[in-house]
N, C-alpha and C. Protein backbone atom coordinates (compact mmCIF):
# COMPACT_ATOMS: atom_id res chain seq x y z
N UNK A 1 96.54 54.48 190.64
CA UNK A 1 95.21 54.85 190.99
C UNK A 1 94.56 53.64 191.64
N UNK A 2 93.49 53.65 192.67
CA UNK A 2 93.24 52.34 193.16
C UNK A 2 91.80 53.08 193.51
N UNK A 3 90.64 52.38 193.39
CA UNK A 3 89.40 52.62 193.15
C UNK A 3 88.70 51.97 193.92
N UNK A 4 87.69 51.96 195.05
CA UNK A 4 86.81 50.58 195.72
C UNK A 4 85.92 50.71 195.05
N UNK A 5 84.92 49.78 195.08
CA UNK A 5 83.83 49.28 194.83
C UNK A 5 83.85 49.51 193.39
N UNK A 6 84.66 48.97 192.42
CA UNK A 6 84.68 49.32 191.42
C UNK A 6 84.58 47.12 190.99
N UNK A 7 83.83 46.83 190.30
CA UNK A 7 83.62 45.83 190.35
C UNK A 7 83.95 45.27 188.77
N UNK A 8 84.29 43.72 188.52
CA UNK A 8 84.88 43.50 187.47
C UNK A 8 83.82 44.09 186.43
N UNK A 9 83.51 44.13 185.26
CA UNK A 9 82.54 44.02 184.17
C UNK A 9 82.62 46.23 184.02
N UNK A 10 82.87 46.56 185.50
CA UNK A 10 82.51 47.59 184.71
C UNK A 10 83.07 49.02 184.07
N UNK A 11 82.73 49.55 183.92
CA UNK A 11 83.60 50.67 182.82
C UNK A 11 84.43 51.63 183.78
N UNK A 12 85.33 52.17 183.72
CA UNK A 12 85.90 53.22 184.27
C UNK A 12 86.38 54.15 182.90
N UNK A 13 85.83 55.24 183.22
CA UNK A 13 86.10 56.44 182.06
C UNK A 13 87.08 57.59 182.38
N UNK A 14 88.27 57.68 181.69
CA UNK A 14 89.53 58.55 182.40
C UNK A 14 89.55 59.60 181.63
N UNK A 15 89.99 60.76 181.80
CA UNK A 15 89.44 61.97 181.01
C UNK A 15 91.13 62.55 181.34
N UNK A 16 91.74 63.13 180.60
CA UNK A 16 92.75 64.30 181.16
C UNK A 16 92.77 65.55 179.64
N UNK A 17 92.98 66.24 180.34
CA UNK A 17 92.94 67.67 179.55
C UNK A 17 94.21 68.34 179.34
N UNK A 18 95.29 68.32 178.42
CA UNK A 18 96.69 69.15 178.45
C UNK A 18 96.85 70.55 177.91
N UNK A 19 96.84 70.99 178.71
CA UNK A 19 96.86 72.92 177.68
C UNK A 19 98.64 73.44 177.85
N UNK A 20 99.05 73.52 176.80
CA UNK A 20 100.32 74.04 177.02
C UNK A 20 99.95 75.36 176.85
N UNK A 21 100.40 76.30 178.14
CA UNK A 21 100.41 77.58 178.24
C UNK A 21 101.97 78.57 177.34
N UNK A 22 102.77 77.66 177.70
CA UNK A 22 104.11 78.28 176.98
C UNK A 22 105.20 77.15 177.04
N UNK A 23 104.75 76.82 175.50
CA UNK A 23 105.68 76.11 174.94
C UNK A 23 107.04 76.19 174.63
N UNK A 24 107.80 75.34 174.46
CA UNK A 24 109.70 75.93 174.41
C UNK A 24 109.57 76.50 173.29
N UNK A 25 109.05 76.40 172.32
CA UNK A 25 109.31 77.35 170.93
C UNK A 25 107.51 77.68 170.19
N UNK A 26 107.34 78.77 170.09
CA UNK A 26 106.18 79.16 169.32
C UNK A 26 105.53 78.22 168.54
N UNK A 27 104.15 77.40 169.26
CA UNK A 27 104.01 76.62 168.17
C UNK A 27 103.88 75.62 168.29
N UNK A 28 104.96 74.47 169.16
CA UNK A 28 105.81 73.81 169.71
C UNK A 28 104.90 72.81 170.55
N UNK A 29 104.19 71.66 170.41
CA UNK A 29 103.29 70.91 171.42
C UNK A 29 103.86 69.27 171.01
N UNK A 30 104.17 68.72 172.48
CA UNK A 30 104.21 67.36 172.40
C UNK A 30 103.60 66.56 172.82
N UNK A 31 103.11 65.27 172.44
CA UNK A 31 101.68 64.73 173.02
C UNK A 31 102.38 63.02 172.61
N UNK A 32 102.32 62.46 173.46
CA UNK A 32 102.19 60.82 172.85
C UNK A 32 101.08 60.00 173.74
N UNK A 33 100.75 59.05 172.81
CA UNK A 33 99.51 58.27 173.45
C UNK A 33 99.63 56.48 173.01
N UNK A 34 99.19 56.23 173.75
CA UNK A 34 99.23 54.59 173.53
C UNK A 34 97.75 53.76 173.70
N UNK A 35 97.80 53.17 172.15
CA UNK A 35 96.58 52.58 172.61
C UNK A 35 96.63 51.41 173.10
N UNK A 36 97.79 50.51 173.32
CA UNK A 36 97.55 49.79 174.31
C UNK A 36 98.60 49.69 175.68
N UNK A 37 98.61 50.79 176.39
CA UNK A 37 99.34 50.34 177.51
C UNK A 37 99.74 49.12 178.17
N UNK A 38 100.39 49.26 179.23
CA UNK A 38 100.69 48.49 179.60
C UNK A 38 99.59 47.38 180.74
N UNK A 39 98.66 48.30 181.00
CA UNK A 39 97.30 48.12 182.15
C UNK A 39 96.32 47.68 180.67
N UNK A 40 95.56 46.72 181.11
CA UNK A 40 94.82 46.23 179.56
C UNK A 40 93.47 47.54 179.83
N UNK A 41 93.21 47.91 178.59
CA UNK A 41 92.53 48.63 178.23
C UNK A 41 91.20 48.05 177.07
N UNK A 42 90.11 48.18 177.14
CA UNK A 42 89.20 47.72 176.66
C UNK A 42 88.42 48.95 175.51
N UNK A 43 88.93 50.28 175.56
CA UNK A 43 88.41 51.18 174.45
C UNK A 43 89.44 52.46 175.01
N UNK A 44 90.01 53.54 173.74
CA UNK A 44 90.91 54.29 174.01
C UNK A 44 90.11 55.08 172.96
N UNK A 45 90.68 55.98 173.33
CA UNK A 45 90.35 57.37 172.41
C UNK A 45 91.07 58.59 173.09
N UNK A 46 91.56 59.66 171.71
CA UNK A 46 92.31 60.53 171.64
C UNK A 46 91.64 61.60 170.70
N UNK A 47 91.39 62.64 171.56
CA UNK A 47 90.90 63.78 170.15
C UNK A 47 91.82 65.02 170.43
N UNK A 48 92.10 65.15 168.99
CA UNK A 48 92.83 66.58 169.25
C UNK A 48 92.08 67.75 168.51
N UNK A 49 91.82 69.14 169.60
CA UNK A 49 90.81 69.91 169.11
C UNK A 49 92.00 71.17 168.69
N UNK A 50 91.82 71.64 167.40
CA UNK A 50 92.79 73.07 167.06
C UNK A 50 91.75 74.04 166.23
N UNK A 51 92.14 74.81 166.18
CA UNK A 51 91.82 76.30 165.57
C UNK A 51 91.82 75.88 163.81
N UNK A 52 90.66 75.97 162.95
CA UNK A 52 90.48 75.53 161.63
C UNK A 52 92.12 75.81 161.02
N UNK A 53 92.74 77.55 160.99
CA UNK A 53 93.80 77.60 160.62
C UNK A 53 95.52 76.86 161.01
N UNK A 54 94.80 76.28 161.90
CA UNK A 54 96.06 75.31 162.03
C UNK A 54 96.21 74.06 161.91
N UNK A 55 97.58 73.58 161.43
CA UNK A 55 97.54 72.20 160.85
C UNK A 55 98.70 71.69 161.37
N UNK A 56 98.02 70.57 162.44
CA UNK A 56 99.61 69.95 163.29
C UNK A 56 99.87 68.58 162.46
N UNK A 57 101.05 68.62 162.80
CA UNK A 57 101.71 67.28 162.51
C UNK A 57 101.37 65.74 162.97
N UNK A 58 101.35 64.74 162.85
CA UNK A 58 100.94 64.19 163.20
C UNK A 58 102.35 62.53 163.33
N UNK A 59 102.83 62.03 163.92
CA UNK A 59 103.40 60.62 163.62
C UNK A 59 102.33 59.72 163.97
N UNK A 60 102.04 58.77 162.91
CA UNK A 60 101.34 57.58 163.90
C UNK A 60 102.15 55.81 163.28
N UNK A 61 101.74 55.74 164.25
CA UNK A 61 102.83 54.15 164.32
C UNK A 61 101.70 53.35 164.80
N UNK A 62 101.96 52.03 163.78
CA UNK A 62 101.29 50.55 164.31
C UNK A 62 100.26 50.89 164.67
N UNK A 63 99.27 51.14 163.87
CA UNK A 63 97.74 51.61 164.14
C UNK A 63 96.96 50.34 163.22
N UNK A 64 95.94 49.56 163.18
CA UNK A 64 95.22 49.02 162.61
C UNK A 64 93.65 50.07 162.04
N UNK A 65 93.75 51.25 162.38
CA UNK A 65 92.31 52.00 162.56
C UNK A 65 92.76 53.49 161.93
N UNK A 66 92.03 54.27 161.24
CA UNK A 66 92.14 55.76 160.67
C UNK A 66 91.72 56.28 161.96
N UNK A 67 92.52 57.53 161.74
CA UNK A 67 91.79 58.48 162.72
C UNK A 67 90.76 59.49 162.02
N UNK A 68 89.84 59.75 162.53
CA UNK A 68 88.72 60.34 161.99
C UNK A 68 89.05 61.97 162.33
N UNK A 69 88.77 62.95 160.88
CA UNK A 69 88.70 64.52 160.99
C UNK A 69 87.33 64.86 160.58
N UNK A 70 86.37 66.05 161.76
CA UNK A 70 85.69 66.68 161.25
C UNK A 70 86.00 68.12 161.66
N UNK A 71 85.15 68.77 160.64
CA UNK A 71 85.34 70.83 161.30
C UNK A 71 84.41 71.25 161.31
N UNK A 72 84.21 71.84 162.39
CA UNK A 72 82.96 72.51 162.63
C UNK A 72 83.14 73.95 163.68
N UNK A 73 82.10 75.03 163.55
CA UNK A 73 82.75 76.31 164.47
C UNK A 73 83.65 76.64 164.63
N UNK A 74 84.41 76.48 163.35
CA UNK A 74 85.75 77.11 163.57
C UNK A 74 87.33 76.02 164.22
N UNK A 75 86.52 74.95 164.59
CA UNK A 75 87.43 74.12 164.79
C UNK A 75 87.66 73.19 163.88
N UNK A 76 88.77 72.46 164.06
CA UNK A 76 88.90 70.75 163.53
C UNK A 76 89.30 69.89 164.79
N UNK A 77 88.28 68.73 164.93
CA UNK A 77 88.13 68.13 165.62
C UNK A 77 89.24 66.39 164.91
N UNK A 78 90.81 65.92 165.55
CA UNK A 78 90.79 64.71 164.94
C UNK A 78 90.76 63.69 166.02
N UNK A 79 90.41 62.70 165.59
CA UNK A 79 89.95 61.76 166.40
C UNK A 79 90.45 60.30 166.57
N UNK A 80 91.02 59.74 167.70
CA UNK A 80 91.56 58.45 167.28
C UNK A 80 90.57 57.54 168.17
N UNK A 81 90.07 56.64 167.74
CA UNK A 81 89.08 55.65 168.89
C UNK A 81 89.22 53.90 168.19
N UNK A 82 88.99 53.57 169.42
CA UNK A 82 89.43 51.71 169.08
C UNK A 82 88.90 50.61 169.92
C-alpha cells in the first residue's frame, strides 16, 4: 500500500471485514492475526462479532493482554486491543 501526503506522527486506520460465505465444512472459519507484524504497528485490534449461541474456539499465543468479551443484542462481541 503506498499513501501520499500521509505525514510522519500521523495515524492511519485499516479496517478489513471477512465473511465466509461457504466454508469447507459447516461451521468451519479460519482467521489469524498478528499483533505485531512485520511493518511496526503502533495500536492493533481484533474483534470477533458471533451470534450469542455460538461459541468459537479460540488459540492465542504470546499475548501480554486479555481479550475483552461483552454481549449485547443478541451478540457477543470479543475483543483483542493493544
Amino acid at each position: 500500500m503506498s499513501l501520499t501526503g500521509l505525514d510522519s506522527g500521523h495515524v492511519l486506520d485499516f479496517s478489513i471485514t471477512t465473511e465466509e460465505k461457504m466454508p469447507p465444512m459447516p461451521g468451519d472459519f479460519f482467521h489469524s492475526w498478528r499483533v505485531s507484524p512485520a511493518t511496526p504497528v503502533r495500536r492493533s485490534r481484533m474483534v470477533v462479532d458471533v451470534p450469542v449461541g455460538f461459541t468459537p474456539r479460540f488459540e492465542e499465543k504470546n499475548l501480554n493482554f486479555k481479550r475483552t468479551q461483552q454481549t449485547a443484542g443478541g451478540r457477543t462481541l470479543y475483543t483483542w486491543a493493544t
